[in-house]
N, C-alpha and C. Protein backbone atom coordinates (compact mmCIF):
# COMPACT_ATOMS: atom_id res chain seq x y z
N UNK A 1 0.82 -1.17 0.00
CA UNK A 1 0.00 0.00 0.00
C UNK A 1 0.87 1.24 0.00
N UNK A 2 0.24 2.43 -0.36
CA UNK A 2 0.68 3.54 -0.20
C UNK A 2 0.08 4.14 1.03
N UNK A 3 1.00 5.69 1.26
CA UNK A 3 0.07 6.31 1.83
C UNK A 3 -1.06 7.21 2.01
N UNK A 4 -1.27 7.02 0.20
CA UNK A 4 -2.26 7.63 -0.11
C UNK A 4 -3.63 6.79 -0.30
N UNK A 5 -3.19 5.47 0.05
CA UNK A 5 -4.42 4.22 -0.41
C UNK A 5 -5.53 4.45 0.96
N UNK A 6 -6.54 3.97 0.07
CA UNK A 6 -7.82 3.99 1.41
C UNK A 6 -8.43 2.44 1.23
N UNK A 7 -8.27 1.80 2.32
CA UNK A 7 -8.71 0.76 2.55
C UNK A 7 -10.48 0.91 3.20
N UNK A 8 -11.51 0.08 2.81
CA UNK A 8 -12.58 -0.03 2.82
C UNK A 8 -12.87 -0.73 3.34
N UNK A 9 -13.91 -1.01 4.18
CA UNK A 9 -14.35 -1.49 4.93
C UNK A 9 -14.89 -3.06 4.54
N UNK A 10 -15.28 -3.47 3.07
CA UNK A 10 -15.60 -4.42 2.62
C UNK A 10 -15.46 -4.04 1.03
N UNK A 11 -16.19 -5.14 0.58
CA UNK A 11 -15.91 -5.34 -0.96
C UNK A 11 -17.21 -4.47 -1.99
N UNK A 12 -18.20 -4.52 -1.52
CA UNK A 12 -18.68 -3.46 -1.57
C UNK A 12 -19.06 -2.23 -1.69
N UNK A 13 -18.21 -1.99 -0.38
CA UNK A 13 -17.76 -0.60 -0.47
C UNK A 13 -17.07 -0.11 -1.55
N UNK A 14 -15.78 -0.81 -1.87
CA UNK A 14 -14.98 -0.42 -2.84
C UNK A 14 -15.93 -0.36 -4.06
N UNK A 15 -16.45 -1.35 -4.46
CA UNK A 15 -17.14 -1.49 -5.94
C UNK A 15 -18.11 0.36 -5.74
N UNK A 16 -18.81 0.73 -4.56
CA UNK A 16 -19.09 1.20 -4.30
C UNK A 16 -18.55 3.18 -4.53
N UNK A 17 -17.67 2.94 -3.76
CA UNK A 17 -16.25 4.22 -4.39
C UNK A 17 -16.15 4.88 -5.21
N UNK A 18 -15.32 3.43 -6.19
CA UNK A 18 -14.84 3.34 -7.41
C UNK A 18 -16.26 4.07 -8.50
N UNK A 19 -17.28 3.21 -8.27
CA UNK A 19 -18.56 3.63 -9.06
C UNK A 19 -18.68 5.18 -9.03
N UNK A 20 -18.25 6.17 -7.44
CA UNK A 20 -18.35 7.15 -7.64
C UNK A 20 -17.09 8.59 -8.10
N UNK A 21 -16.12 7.65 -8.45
CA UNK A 21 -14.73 8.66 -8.59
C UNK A 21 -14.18 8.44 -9.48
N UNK A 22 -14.31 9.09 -10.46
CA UNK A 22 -13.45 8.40 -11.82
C UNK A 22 -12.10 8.18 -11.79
N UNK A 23 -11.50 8.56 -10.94
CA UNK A 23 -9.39 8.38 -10.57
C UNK A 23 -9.52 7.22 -9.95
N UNK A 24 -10.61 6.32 -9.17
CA UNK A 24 -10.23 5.29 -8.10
C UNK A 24 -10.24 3.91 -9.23
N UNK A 25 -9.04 2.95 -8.46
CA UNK A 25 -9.60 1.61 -9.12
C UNK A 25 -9.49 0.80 -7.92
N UNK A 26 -10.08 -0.52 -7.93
CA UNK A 26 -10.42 -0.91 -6.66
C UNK A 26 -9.96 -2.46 -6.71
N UNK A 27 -9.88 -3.53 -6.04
CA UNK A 27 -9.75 -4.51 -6.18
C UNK A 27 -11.03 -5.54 -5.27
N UNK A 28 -11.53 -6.10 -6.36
CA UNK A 28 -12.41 -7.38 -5.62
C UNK A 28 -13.05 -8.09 -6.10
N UNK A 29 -13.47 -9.16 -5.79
CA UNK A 29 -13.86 -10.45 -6.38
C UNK A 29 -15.10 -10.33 -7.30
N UNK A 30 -14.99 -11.23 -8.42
CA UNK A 30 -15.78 -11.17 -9.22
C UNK A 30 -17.45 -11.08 -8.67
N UNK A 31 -17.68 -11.59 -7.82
CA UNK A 31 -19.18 -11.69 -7.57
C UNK A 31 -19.76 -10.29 -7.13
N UNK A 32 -19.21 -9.18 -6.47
CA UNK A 32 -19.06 -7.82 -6.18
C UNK A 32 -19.32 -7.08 -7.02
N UNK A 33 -18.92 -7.25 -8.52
CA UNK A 33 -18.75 -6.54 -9.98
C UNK A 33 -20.11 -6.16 -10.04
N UNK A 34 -20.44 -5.20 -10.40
CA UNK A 34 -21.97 -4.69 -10.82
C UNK A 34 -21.71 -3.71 -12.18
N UNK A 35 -22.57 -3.45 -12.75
CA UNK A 35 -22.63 -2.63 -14.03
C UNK A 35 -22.44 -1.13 -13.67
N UNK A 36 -21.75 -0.80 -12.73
CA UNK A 36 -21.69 0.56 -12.44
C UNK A 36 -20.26 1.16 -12.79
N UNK A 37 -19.53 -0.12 -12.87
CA UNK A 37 -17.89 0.00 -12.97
C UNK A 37 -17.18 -1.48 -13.76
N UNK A 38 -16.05 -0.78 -14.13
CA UNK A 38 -15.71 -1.33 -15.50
C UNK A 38 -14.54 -2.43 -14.80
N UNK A 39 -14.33 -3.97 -15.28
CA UNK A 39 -13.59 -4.56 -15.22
C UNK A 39 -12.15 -4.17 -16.05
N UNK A 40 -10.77 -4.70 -15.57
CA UNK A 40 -9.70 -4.56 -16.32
C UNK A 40 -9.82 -5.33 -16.96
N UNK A 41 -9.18 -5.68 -18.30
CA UNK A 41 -8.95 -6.90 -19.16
C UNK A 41 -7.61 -6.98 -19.21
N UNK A 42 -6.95 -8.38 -19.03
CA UNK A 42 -5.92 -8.42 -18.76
C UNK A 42 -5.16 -9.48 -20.07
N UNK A 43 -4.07 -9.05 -20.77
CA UNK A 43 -4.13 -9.54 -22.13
C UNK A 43 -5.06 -9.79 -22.99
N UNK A 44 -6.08 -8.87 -22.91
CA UNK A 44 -7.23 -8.57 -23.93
C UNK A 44 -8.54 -9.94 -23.16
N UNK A 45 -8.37 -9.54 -22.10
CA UNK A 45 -9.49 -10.81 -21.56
C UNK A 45 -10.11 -10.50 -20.41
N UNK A 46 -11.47 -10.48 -20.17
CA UNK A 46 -12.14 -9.97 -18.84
C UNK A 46 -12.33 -10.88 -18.04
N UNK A 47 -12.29 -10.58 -16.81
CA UNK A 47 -12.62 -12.21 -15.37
C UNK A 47 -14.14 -12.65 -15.59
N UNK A 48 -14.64 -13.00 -16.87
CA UNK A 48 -15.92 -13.92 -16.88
C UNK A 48 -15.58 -15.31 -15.88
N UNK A 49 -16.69 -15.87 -15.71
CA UNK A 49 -16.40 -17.12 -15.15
C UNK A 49 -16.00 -18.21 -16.04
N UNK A 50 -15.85 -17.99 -17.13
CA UNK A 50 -15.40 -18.91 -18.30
C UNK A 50 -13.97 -18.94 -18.29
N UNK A 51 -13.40 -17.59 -18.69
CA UNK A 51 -12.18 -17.47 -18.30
C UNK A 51 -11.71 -17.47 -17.49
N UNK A 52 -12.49 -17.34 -16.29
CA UNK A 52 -11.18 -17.47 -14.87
C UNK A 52 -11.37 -19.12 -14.87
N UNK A 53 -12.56 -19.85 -14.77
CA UNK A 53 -12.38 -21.68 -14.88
C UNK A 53 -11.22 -22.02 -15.46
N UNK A 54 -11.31 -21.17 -17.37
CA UNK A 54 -10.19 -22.18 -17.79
C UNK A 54 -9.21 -21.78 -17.24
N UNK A 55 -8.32 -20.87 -16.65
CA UNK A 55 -7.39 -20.15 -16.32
C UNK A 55 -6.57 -19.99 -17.58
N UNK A 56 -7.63 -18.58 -17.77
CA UNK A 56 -7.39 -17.58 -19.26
C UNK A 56 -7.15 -16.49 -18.79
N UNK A 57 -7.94 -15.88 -17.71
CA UNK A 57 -7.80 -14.33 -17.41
C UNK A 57 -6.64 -14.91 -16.42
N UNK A 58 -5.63 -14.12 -16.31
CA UNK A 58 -4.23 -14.63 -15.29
C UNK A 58 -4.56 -13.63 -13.83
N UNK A 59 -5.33 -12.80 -13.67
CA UNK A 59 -5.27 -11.83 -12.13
C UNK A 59 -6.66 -12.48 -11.65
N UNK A 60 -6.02 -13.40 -10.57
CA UNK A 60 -6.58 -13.96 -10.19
C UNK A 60 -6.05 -14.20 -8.43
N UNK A 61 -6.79 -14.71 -7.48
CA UNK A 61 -6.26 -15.38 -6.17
C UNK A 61 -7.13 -16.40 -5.66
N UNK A 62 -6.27 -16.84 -4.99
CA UNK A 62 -7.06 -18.21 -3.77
C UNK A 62 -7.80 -17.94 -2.99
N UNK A 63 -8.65 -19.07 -2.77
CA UNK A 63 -9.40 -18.49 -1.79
C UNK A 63 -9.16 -20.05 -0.48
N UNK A 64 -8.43 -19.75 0.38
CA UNK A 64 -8.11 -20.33 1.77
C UNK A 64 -9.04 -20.43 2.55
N UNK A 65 -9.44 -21.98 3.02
CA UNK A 65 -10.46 -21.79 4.47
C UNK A 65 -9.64 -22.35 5.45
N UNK A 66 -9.37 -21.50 7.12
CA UNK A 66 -8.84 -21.76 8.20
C UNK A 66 -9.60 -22.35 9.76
N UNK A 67 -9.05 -22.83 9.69
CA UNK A 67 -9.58 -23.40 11.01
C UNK A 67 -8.90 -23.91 12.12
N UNK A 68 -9.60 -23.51 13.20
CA UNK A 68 -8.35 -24.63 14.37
C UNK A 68 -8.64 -26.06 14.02
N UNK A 69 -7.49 -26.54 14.33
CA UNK A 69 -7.02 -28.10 14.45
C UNK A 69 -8.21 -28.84 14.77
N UNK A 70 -8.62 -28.01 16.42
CA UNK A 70 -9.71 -28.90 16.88
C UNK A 70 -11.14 -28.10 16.82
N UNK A 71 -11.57 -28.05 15.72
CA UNK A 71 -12.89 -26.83 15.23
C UNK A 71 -13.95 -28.36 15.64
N UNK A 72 -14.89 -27.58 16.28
CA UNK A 72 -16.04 -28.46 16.66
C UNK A 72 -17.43 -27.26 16.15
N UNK A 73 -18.65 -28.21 16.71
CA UNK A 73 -20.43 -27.30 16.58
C UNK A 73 -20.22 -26.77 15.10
N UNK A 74 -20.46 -25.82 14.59
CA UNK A 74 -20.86 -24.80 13.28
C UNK A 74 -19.75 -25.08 12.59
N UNK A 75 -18.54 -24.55 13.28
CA UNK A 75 -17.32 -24.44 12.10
C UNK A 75 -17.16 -26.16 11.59
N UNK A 76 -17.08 -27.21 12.52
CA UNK A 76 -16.32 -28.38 12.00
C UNK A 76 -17.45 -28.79 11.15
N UNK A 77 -19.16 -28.73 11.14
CA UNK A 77 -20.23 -29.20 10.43
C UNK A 77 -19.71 -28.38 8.70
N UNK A 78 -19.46 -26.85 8.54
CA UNK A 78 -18.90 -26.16 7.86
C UNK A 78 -17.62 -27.08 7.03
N UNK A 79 -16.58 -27.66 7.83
CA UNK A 79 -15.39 -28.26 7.28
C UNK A 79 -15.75 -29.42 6.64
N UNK A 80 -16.63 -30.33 6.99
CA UNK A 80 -17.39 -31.31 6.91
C UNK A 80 -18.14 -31.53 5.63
N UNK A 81 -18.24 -30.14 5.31
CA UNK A 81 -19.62 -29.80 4.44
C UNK A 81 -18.51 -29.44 2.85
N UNK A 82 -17.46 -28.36 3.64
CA UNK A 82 -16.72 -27.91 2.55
C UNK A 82 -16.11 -28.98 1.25
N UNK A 83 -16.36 -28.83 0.13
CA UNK A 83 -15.81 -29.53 -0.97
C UNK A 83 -14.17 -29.72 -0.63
N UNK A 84 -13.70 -31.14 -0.94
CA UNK A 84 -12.35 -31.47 -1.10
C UNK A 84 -12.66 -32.65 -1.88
N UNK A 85 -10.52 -32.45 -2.49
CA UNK A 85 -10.55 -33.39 -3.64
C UNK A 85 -10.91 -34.96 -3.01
N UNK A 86 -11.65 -35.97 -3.60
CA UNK A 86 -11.84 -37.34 -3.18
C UNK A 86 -13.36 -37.33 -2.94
N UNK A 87 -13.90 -35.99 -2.77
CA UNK A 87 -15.32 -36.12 -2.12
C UNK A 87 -16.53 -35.78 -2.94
N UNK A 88 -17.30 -36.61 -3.12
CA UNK A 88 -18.80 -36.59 -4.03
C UNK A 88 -18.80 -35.15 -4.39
N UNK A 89 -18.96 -34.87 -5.53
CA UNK A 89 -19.47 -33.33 -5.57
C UNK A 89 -18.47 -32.16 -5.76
N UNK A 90 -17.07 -32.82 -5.50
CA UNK A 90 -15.86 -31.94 -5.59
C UNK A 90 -15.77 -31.50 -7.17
N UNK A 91 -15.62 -30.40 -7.14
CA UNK A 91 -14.71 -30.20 -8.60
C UNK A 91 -14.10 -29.05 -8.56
N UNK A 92 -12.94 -29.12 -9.62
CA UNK A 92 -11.62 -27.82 -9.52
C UNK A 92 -12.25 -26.73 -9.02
N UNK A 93 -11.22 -26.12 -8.47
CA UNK A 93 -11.72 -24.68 -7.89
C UNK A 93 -11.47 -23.74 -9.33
N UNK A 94 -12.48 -22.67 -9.41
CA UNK A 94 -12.51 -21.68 -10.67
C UNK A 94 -11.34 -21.25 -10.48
N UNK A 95 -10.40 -20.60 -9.56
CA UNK A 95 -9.49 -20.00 -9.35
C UNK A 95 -8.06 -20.76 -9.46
N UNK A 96 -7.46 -20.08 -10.56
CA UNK A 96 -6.51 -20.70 -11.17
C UNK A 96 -5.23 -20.43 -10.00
N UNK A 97 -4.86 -21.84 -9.07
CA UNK A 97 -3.46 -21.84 -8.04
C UNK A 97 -2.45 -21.05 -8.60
N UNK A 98 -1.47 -20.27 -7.84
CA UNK A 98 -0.64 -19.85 -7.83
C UNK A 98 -0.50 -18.51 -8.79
N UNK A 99 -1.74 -17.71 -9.15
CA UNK A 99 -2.01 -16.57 -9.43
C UNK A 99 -1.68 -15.48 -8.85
N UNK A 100 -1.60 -14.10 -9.84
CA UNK A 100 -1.22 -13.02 -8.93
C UNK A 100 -2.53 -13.22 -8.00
N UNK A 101 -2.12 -12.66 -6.52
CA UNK A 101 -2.90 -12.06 -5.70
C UNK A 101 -3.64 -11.10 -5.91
N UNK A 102 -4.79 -10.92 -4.95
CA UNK A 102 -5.29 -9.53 -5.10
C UNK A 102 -6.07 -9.09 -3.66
N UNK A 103 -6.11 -7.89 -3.06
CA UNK A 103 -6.63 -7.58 -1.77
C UNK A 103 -8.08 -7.14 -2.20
N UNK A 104 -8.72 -6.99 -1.33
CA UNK A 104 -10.11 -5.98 -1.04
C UNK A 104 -9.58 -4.68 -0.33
N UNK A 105 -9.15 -3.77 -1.05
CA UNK A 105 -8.77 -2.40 -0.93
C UNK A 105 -8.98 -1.51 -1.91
N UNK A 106 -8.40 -0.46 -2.03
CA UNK A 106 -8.58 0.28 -2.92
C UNK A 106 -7.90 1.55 -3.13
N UNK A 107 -6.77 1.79 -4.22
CA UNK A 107 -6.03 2.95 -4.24
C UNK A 107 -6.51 3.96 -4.98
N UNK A 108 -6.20 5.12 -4.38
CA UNK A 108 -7.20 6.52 -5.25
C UNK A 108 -5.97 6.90 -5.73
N UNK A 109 -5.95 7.45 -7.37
CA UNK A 109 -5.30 7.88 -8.08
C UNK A 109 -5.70 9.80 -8.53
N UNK A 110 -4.55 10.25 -7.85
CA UNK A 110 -4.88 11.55 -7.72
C UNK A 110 -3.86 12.11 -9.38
C-alpha cells in the first residue's frame, strides 16, 4: 500500500467508491462486480467465469479456508460440508493456483 491508499471497509464498499470517482480503481472479487464499474482486461481478456475456470484471465487469487485443528459445533459441520478433492461433488476450484494475488482495498489515483 501507499500512503495515499484507502482501505474499505468491505468489498462493496470499494465497488461502491470506485462507481463514484473516476481516478479510483479498486480490487475485488468477481461476484461484487456490478454494471456501475468497468472490469480490467488483462491480455485482452475480462474475469468472466469462463475465463477465470479455464485459467485464461491470469489476475486472479485463492481463496483459503482456516480453522483450528480442533474446530467443533458450526465451524467443523462447515469443514465437513466444505468440498475437497476425493469427495462426491468436488470439482476444480474456478481460481486458477498460484495466481497473482489480489486484496479488497482500494487505491485513489490523484
Amino acid at each position: 500500500m501507499t500512503p495515499t491508499a484507502l482501505v474499505m471497509p468491505n468489498s462493496r464498499a470499494v465497488v461502491d467508491y470506485v462507481a463514484r470517482d473516476p481516478h479510483a480503481i479498486g480490487y475485488v472479487s468477481m461476484g461484487y462486480v456490478t454494471d456501475t464499474v468497468r472490469v480490467l482486461a488483462v491480455e485482452g481478456l475480462v474475469p468472466t467465469p469462463q475465463n477465470v475456470s479455464r485459467a485464461e484471465y491470469n489476475l486472479t487469487r485463492d481463496l483459503v479456508v482456516l480453522s483450528r485443528p480442533d474446530a467443533s459445533g458450526a465451524a467443523r459441520a462447515f469443514l465437513d460440508f466444505y468440498p475437497q478433492p476425493g469427495r462426491a461433488g468436488y470439482r476444480r476450484p474456478a481460481l486458477r493456483p498460484g495466481a497473482l494475488g489480489a486484496w479488497a482495498g482500494l487505491t485513489h489515483c490523484t
